[in-house]
N, C-alpha and C. Protein backbone atom coordinates (compact mmCIF):
# COMPACT_ATOMS: atom_id res chain seq x y z
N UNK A 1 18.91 -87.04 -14.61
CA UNK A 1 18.77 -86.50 -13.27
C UNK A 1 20.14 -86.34 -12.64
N UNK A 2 20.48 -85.30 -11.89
CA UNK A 2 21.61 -85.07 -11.18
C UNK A 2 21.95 -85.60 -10.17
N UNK A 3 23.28 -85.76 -9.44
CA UNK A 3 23.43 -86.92 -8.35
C UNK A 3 23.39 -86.01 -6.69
N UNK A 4 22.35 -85.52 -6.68
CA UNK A 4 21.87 -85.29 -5.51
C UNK A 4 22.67 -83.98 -4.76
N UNK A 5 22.65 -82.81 -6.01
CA UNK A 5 23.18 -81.75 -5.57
C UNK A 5 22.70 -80.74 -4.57
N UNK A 6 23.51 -79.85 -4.52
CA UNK A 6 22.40 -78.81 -2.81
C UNK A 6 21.66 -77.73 -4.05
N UNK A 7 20.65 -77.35 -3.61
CA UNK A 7 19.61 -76.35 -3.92
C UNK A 7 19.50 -75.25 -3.24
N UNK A 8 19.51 -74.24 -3.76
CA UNK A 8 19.61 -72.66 -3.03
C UNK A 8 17.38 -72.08 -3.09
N UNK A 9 17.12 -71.93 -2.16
CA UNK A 9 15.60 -71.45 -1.98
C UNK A 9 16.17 -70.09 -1.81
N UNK A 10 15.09 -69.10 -2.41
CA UNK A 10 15.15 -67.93 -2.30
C UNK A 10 13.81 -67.65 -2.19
N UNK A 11 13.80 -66.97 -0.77
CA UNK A 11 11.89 -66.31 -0.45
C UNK A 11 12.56 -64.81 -0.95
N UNK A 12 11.62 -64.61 -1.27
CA UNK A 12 10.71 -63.40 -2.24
C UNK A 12 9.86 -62.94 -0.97
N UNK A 13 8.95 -63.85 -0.88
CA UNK A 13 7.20 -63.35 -0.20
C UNK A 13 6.28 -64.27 -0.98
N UNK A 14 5.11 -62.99 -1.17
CA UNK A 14 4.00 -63.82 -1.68
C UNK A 14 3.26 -64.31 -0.99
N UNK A 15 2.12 -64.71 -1.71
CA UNK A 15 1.08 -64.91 -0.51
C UNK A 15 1.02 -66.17 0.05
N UNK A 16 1.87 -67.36 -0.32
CA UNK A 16 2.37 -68.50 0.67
C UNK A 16 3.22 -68.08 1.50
N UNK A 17 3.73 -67.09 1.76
CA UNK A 17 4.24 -66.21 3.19
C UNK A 17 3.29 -65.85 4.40
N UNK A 18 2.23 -65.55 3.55
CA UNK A 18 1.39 -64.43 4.42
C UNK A 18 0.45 -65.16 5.06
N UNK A 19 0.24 -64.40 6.55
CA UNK A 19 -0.92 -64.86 7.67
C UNK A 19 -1.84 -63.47 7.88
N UNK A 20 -2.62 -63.60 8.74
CA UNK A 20 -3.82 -63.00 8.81
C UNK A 20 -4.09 -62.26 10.31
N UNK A 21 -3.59 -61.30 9.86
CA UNK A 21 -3.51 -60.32 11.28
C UNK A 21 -4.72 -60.26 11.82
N UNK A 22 -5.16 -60.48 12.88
CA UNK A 22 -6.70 -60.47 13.38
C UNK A 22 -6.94 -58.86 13.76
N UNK A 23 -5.77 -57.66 14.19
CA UNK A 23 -6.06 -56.69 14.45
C UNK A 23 -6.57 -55.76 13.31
N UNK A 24 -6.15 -55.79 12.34
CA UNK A 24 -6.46 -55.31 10.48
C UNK A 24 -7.35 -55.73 9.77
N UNK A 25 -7.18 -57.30 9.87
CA UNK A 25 -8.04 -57.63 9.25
C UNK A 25 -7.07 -57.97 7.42
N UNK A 26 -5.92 -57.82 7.73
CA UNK A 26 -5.18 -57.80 6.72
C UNK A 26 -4.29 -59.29 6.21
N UNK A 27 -3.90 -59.63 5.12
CA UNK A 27 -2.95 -60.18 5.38
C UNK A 27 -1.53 -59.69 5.33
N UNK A 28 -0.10 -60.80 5.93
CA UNK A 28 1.06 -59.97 6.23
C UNK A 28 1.66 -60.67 6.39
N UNK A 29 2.88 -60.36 6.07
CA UNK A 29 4.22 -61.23 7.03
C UNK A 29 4.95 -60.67 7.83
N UNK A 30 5.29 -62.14 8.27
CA UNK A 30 5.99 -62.04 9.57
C UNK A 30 7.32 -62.65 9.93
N UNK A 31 6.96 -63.77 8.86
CA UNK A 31 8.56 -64.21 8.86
C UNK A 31 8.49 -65.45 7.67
N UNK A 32 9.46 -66.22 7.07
CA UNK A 32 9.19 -67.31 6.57
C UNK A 32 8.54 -68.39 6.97
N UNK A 33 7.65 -69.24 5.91
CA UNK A 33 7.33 -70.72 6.42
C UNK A 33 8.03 -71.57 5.78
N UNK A 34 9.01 -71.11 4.83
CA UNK A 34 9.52 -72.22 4.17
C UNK A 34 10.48 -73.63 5.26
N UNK A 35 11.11 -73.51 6.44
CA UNK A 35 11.44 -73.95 7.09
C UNK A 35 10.76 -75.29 7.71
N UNK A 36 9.52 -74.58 7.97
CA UNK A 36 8.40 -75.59 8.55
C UNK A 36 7.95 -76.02 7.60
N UNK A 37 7.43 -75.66 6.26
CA UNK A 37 7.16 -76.22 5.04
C UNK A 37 8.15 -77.84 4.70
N UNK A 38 9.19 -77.37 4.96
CA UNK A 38 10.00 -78.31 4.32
C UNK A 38 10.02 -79.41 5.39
N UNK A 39 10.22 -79.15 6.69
CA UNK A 39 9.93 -79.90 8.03
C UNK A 39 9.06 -80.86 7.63
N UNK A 40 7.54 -80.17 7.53
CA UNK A 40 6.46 -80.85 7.31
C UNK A 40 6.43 -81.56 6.43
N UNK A 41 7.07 -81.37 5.12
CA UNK A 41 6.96 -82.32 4.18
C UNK A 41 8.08 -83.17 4.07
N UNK A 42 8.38 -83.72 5.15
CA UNK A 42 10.17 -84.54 5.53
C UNK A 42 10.67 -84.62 4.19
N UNK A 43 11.39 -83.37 3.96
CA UNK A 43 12.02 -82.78 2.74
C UNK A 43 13.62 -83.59 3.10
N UNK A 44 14.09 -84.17 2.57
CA UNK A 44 15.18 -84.80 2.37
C UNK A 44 16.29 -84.21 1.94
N UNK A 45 15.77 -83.35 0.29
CA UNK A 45 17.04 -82.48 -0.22
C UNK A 45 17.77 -82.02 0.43
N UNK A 46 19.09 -81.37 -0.34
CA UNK A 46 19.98 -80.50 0.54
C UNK A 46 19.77 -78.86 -0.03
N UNK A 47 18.94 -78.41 0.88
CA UNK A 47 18.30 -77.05 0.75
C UNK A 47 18.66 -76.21 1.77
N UNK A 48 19.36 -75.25 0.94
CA UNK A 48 19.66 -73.88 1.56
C UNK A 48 18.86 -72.34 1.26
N UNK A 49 18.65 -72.19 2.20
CA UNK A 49 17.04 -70.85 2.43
C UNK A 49 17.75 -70.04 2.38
N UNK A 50 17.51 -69.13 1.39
CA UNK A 50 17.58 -67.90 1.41
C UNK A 50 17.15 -66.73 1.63
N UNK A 51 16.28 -66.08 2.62
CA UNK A 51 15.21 -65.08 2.59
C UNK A 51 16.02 -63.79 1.98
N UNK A 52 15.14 -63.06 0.75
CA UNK A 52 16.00 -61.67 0.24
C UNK A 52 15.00 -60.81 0.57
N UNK A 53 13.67 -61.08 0.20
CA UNK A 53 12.52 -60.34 1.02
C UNK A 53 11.47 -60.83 1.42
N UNK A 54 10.43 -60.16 1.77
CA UNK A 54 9.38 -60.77 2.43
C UNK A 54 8.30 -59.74 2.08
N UNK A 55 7.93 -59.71 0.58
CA UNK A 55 6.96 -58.72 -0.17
C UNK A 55 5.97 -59.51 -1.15
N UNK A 56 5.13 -58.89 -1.24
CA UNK A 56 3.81 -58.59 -2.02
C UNK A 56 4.39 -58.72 -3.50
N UNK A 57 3.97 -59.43 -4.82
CA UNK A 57 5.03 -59.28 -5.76
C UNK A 57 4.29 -57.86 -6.85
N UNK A 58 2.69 -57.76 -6.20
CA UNK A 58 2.68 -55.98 -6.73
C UNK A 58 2.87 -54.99 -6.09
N UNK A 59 4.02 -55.27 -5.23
CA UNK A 59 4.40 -53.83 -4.71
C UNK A 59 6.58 -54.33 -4.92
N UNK A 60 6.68 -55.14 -5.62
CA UNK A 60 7.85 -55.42 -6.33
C UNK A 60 8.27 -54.42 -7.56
N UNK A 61 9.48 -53.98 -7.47
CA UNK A 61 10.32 -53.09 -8.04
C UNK A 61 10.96 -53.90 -9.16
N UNK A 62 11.90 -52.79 -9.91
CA UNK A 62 12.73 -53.23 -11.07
C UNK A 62 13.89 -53.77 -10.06
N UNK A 63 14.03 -52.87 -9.23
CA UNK A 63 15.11 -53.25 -8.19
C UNK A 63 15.19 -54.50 -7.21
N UNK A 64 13.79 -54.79 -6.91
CA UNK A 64 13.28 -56.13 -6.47
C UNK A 64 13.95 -57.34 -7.15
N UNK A 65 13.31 -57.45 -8.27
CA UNK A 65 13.64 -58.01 -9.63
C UNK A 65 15.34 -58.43 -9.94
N UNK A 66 15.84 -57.49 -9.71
CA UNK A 66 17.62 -56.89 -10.18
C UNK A 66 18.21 -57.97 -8.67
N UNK A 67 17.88 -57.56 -7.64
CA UNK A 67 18.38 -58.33 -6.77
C UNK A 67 18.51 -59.89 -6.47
N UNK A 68 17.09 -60.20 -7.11
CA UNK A 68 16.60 -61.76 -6.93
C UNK A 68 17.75 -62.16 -8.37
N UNK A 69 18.25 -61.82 -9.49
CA UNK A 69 18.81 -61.72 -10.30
C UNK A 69 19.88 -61.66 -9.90
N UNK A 70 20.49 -60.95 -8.98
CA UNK A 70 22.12 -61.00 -7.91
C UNK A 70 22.00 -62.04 -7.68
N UNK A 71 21.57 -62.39 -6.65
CA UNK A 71 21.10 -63.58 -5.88
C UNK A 71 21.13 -65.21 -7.03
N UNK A 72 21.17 -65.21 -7.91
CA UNK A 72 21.10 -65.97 -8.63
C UNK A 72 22.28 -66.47 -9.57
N UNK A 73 22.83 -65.36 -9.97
CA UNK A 73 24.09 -65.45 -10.30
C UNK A 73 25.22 -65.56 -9.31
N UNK A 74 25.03 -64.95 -8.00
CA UNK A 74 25.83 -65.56 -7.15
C UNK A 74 25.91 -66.63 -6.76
N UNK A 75 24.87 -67.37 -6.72
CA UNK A 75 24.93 -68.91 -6.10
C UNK A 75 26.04 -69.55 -6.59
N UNK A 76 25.84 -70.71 -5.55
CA UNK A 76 27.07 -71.56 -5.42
C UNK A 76 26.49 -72.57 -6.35
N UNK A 77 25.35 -72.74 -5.98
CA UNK A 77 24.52 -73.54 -6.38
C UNK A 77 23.68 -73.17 -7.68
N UNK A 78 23.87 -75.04 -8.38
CA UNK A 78 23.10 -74.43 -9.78
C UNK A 78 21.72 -74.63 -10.09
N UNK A 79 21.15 -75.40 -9.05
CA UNK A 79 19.45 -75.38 -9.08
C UNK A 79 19.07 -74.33 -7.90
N UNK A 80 17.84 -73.58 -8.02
CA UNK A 80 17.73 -72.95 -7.75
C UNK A 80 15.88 -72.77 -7.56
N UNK A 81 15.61 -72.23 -6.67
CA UNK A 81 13.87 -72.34 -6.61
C UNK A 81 13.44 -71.01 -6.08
N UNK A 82 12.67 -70.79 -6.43
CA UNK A 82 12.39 -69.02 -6.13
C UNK A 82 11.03 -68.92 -5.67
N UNK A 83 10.23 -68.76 -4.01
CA UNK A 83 9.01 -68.40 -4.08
C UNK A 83 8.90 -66.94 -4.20
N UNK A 84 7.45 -66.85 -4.98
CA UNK A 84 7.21 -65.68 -5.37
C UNK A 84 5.68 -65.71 -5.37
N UNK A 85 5.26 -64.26 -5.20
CA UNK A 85 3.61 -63.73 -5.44
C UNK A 85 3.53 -64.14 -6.98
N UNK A 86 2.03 -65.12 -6.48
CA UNK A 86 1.78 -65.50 -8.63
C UNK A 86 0.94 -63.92 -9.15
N UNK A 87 1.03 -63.02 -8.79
CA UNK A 87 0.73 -61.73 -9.93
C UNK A 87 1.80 -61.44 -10.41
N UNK A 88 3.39 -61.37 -10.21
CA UNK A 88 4.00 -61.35 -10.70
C UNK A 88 5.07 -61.94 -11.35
N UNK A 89 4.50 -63.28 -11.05
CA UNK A 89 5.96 -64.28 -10.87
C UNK A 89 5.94 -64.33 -12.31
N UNK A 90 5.97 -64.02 -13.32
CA UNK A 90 6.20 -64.28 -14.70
C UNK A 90 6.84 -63.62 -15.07
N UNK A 91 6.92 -62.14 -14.83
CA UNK A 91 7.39 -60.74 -15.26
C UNK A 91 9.13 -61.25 -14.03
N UNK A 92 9.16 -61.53 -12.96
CA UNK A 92 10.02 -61.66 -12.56
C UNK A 92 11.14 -63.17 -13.61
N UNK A 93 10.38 -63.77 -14.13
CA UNK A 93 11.13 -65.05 -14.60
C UNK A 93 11.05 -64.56 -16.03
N UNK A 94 10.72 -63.28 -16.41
CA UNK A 94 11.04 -63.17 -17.91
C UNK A 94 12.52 -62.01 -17.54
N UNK A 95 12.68 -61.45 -16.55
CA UNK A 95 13.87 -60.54 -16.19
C UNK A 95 14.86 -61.86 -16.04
N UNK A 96 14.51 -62.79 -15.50
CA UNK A 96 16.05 -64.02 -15.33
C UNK A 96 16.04 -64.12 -16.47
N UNK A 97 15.11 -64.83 -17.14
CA UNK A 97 15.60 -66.01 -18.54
C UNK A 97 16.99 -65.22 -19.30
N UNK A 98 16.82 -64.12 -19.61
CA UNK A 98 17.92 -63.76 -20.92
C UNK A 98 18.77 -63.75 -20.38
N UNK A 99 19.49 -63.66 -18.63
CA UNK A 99 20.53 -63.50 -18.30
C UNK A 99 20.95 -64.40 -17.23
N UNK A 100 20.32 -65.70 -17.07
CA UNK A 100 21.07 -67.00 -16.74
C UNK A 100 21.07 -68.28 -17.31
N UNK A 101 21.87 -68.44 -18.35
CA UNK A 101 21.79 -69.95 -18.86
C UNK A 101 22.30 -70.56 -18.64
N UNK A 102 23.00 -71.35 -17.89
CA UNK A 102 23.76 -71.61 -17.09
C UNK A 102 23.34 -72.73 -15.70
N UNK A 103 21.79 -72.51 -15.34
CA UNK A 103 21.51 -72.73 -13.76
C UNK A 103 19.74 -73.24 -14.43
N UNK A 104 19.25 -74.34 -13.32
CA UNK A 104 17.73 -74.25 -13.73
C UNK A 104 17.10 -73.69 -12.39
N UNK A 105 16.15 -73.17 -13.03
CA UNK A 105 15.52 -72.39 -11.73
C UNK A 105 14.13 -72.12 -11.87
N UNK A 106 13.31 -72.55 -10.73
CA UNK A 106 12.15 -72.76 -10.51
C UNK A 106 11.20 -71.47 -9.73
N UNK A 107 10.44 -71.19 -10.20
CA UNK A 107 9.54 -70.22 -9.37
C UNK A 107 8.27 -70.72 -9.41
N UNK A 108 7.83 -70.71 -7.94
CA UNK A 108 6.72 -71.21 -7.50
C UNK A 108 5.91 -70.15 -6.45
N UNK A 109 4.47 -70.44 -6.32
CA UNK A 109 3.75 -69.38 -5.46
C UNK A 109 2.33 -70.25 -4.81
N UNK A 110 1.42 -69.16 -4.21
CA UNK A 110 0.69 -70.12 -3.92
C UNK A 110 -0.83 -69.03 -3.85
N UNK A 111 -2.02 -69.65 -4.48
CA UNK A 111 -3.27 -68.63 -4.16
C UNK A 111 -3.72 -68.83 -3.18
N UNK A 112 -3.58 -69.59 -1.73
CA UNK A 112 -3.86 -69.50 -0.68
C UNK A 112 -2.47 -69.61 0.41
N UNK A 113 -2.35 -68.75 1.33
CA UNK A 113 -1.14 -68.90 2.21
C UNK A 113 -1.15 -70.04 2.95
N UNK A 114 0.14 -70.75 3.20
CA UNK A 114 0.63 -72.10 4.22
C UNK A 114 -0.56 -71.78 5.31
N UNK A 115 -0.35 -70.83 5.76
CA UNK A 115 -1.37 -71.07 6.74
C UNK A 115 -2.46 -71.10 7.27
N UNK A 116 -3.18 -71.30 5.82
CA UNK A 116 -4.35 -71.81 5.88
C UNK A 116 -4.65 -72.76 5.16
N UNK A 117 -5.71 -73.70 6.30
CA UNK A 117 -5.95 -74.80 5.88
C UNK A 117 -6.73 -74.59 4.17
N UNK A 118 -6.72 -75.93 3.53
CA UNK A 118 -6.41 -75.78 2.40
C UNK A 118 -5.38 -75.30 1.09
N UNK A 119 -4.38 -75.12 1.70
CA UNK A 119 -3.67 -74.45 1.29
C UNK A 119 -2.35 -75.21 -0.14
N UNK A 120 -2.51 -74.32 -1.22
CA UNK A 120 -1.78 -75.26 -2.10
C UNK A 120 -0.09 -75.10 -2.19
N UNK A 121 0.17 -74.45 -1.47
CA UNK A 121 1.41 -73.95 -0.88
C UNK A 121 2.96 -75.48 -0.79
N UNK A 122 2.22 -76.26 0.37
CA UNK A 122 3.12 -77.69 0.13
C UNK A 122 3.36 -78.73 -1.37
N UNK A 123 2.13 -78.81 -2.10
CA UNK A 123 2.10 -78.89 -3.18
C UNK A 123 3.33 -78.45 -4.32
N UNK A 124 2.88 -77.34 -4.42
CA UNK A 124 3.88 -76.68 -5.11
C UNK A 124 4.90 -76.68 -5.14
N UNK A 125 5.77 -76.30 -3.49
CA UNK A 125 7.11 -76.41 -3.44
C UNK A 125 7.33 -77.69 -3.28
N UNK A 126 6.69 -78.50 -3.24
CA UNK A 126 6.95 -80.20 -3.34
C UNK A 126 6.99 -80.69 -5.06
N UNK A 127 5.96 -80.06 -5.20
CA UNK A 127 6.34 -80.13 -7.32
C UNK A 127 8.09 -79.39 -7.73
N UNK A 128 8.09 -78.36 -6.80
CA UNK A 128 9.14 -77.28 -7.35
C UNK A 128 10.39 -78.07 -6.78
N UNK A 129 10.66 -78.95 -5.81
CA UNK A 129 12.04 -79.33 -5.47
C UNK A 129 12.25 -80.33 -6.41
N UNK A 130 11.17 -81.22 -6.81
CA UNK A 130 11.24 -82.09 -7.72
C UNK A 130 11.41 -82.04 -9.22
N UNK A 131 10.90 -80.64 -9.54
CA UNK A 131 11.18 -79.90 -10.89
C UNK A 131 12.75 -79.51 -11.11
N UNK A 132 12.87 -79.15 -9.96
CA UNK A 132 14.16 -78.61 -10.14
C UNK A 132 15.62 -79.72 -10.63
N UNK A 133 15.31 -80.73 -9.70
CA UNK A 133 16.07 -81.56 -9.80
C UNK A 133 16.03 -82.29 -11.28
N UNK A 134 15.21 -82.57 -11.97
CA UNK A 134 15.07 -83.14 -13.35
C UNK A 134 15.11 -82.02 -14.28
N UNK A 135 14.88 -81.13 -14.31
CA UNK A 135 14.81 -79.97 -16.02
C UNK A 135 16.25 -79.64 -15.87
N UNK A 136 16.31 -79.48 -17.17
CA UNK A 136 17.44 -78.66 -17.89
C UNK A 136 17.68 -77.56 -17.56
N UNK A 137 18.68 -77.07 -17.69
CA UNK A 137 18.84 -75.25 -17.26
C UNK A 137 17.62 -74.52 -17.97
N UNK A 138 17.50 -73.49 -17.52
CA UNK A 138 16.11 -72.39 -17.92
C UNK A 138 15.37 -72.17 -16.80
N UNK A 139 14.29 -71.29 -17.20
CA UNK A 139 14.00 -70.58 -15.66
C UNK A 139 12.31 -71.13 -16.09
N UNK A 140 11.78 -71.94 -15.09
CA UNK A 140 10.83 -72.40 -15.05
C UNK A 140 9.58 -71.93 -14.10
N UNK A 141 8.13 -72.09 -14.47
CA UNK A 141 7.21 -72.16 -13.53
C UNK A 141 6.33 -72.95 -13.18
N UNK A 142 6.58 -73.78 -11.72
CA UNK A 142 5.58 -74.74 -11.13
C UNK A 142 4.51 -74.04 -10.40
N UNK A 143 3.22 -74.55 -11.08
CA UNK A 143 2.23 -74.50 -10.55
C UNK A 143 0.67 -75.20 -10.62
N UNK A 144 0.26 -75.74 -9.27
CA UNK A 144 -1.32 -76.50 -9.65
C UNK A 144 -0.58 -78.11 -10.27
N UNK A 145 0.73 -78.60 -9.98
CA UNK A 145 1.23 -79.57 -10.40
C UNK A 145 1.14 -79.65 -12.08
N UNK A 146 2.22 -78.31 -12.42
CA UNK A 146 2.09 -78.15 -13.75
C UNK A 146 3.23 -77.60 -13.62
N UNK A 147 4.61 -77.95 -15.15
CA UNK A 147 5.66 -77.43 -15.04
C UNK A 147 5.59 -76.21 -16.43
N UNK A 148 5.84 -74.81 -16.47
CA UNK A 148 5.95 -74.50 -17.44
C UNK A 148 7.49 -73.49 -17.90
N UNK A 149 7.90 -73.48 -19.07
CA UNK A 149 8.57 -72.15 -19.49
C UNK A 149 8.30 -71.19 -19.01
N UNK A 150 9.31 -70.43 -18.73
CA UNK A 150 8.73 -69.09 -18.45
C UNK A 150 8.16 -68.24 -19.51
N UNK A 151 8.06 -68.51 -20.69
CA UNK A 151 7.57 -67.60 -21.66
C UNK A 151 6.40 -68.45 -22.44
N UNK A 152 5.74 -69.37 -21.86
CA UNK A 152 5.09 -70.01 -22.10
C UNK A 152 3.37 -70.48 -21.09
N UNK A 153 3.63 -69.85 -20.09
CA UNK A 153 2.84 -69.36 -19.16
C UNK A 153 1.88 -68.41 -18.92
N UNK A 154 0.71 -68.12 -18.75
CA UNK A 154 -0.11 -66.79 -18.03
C UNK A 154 -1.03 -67.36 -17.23
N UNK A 155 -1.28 -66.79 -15.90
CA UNK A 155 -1.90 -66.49 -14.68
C UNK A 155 -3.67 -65.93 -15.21
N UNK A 156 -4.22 -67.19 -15.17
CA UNK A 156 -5.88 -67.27 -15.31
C UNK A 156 -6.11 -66.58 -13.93
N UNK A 157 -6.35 -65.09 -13.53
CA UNK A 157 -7.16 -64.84 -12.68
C UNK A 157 -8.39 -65.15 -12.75
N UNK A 158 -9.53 -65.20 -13.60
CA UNK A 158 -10.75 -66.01 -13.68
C UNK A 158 -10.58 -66.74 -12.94
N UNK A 159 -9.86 -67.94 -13.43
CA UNK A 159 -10.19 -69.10 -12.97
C UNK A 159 -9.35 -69.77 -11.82
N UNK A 160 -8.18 -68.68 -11.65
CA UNK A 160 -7.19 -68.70 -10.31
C UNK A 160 -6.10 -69.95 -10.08
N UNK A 161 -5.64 -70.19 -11.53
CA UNK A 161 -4.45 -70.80 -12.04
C UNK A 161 -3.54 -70.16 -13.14
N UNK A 162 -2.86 -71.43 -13.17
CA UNK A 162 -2.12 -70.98 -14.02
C UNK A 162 -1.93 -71.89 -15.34
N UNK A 163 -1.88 -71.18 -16.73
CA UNK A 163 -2.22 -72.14 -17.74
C UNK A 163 -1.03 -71.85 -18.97
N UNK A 164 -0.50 -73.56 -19.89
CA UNK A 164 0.31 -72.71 -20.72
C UNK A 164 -0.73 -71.98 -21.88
N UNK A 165 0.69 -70.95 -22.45
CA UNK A 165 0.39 -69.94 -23.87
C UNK A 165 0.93 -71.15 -24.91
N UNK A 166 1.64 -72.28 -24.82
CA UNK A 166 2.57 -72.75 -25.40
C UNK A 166 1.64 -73.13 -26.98
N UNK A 167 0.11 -73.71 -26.84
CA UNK A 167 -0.77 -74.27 -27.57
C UNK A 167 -1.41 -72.82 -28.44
N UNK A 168 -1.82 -71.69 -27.93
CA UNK A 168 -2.13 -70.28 -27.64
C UNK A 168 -1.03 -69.65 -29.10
N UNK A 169 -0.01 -69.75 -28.84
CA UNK A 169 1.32 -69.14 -29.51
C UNK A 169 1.77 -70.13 -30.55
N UNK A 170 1.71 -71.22 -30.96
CA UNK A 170 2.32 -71.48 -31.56
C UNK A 170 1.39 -72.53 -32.99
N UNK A 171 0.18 -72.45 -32.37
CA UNK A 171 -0.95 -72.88 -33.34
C UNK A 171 -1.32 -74.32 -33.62
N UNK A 172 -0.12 -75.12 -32.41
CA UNK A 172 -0.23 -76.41 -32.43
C UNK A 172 -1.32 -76.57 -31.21
């Protein structure tokens, strides 16, 4: 374990962003919760927020993608945590893996938004600050209090988790 270095957060979006416009009928954002997230969960680390966007991760670009990828290699910092929409958060952590080895970095999401009750949102980024701090460099995904590879992962819409391929792929 490392001796208590700073951590760079990078919001994406996703639907632990999003609230519930009563005029639409939609959901949306409006601004980050990671702030109050971390508040609420008397987060201790030394965490620095990054907001790059505040999107949907299927209406995410190659360019989307390319930026959160800037953003990563620029850091100062070598842990790193990324919320993201879980429809895409895999396809986004298979664009990092080949081109940061160097840094560990976590992507996390949530199937119900912070702001609603029930919500698995604190969870997660409470698994994900803690992930971060113990793994090895590589680009990881926390979710449902589960740590996986990024190439070792797929998104059970059925069943509205997330499960490894690792058993799947390799015949063990």
């Amino acid at each position: 374990m490392r001796n208590n270095p700073s951590i760079k957060l990078l919001v994406t979006g996703g639907t632990i962003d999003k609230v519930y416009n009563e005029l639409t009928g939609d959901l949306v954002f409006t601004q980050s919760h990671l702030p109050e997230m971390l508040a609420q969960g008397h987060c201790k680390a030394d965490i620095n927020i990054e907001t790059l966007m505040l999107k949907d991760s299927l209406e995410m670009k190659g360019a989307d993608r390319e930026l959160i990828l800037q953003a990563c290699q620029q850091s100062n910092e070598s842990l790193i945590i990324i919320t993201h929409g879980t429809d895409t958060m895999t396809l986004t952590a298979s664009h990092l893996a080949p081109q940061i080895s160097d840094k560990t970095i976590v992507l996390l999401g949530a199937m119900i938004p912070y702001a609603f009750k029930q919500s698995d949102s604190l969870f997660n980024l409470g698994c994900a600050i803690s992930a971060v701090q113990c793994l090895s460099s590589g680009v990881y995904i926390t979710m449902n209090g589960k740590v996986f590879a990024w190439d070792q992962v797929v998104k059970n819409r059925q069943q509205g988790l997330f499960e490894s391929t690792y058993n799947k792929n390799s015949g063990g």
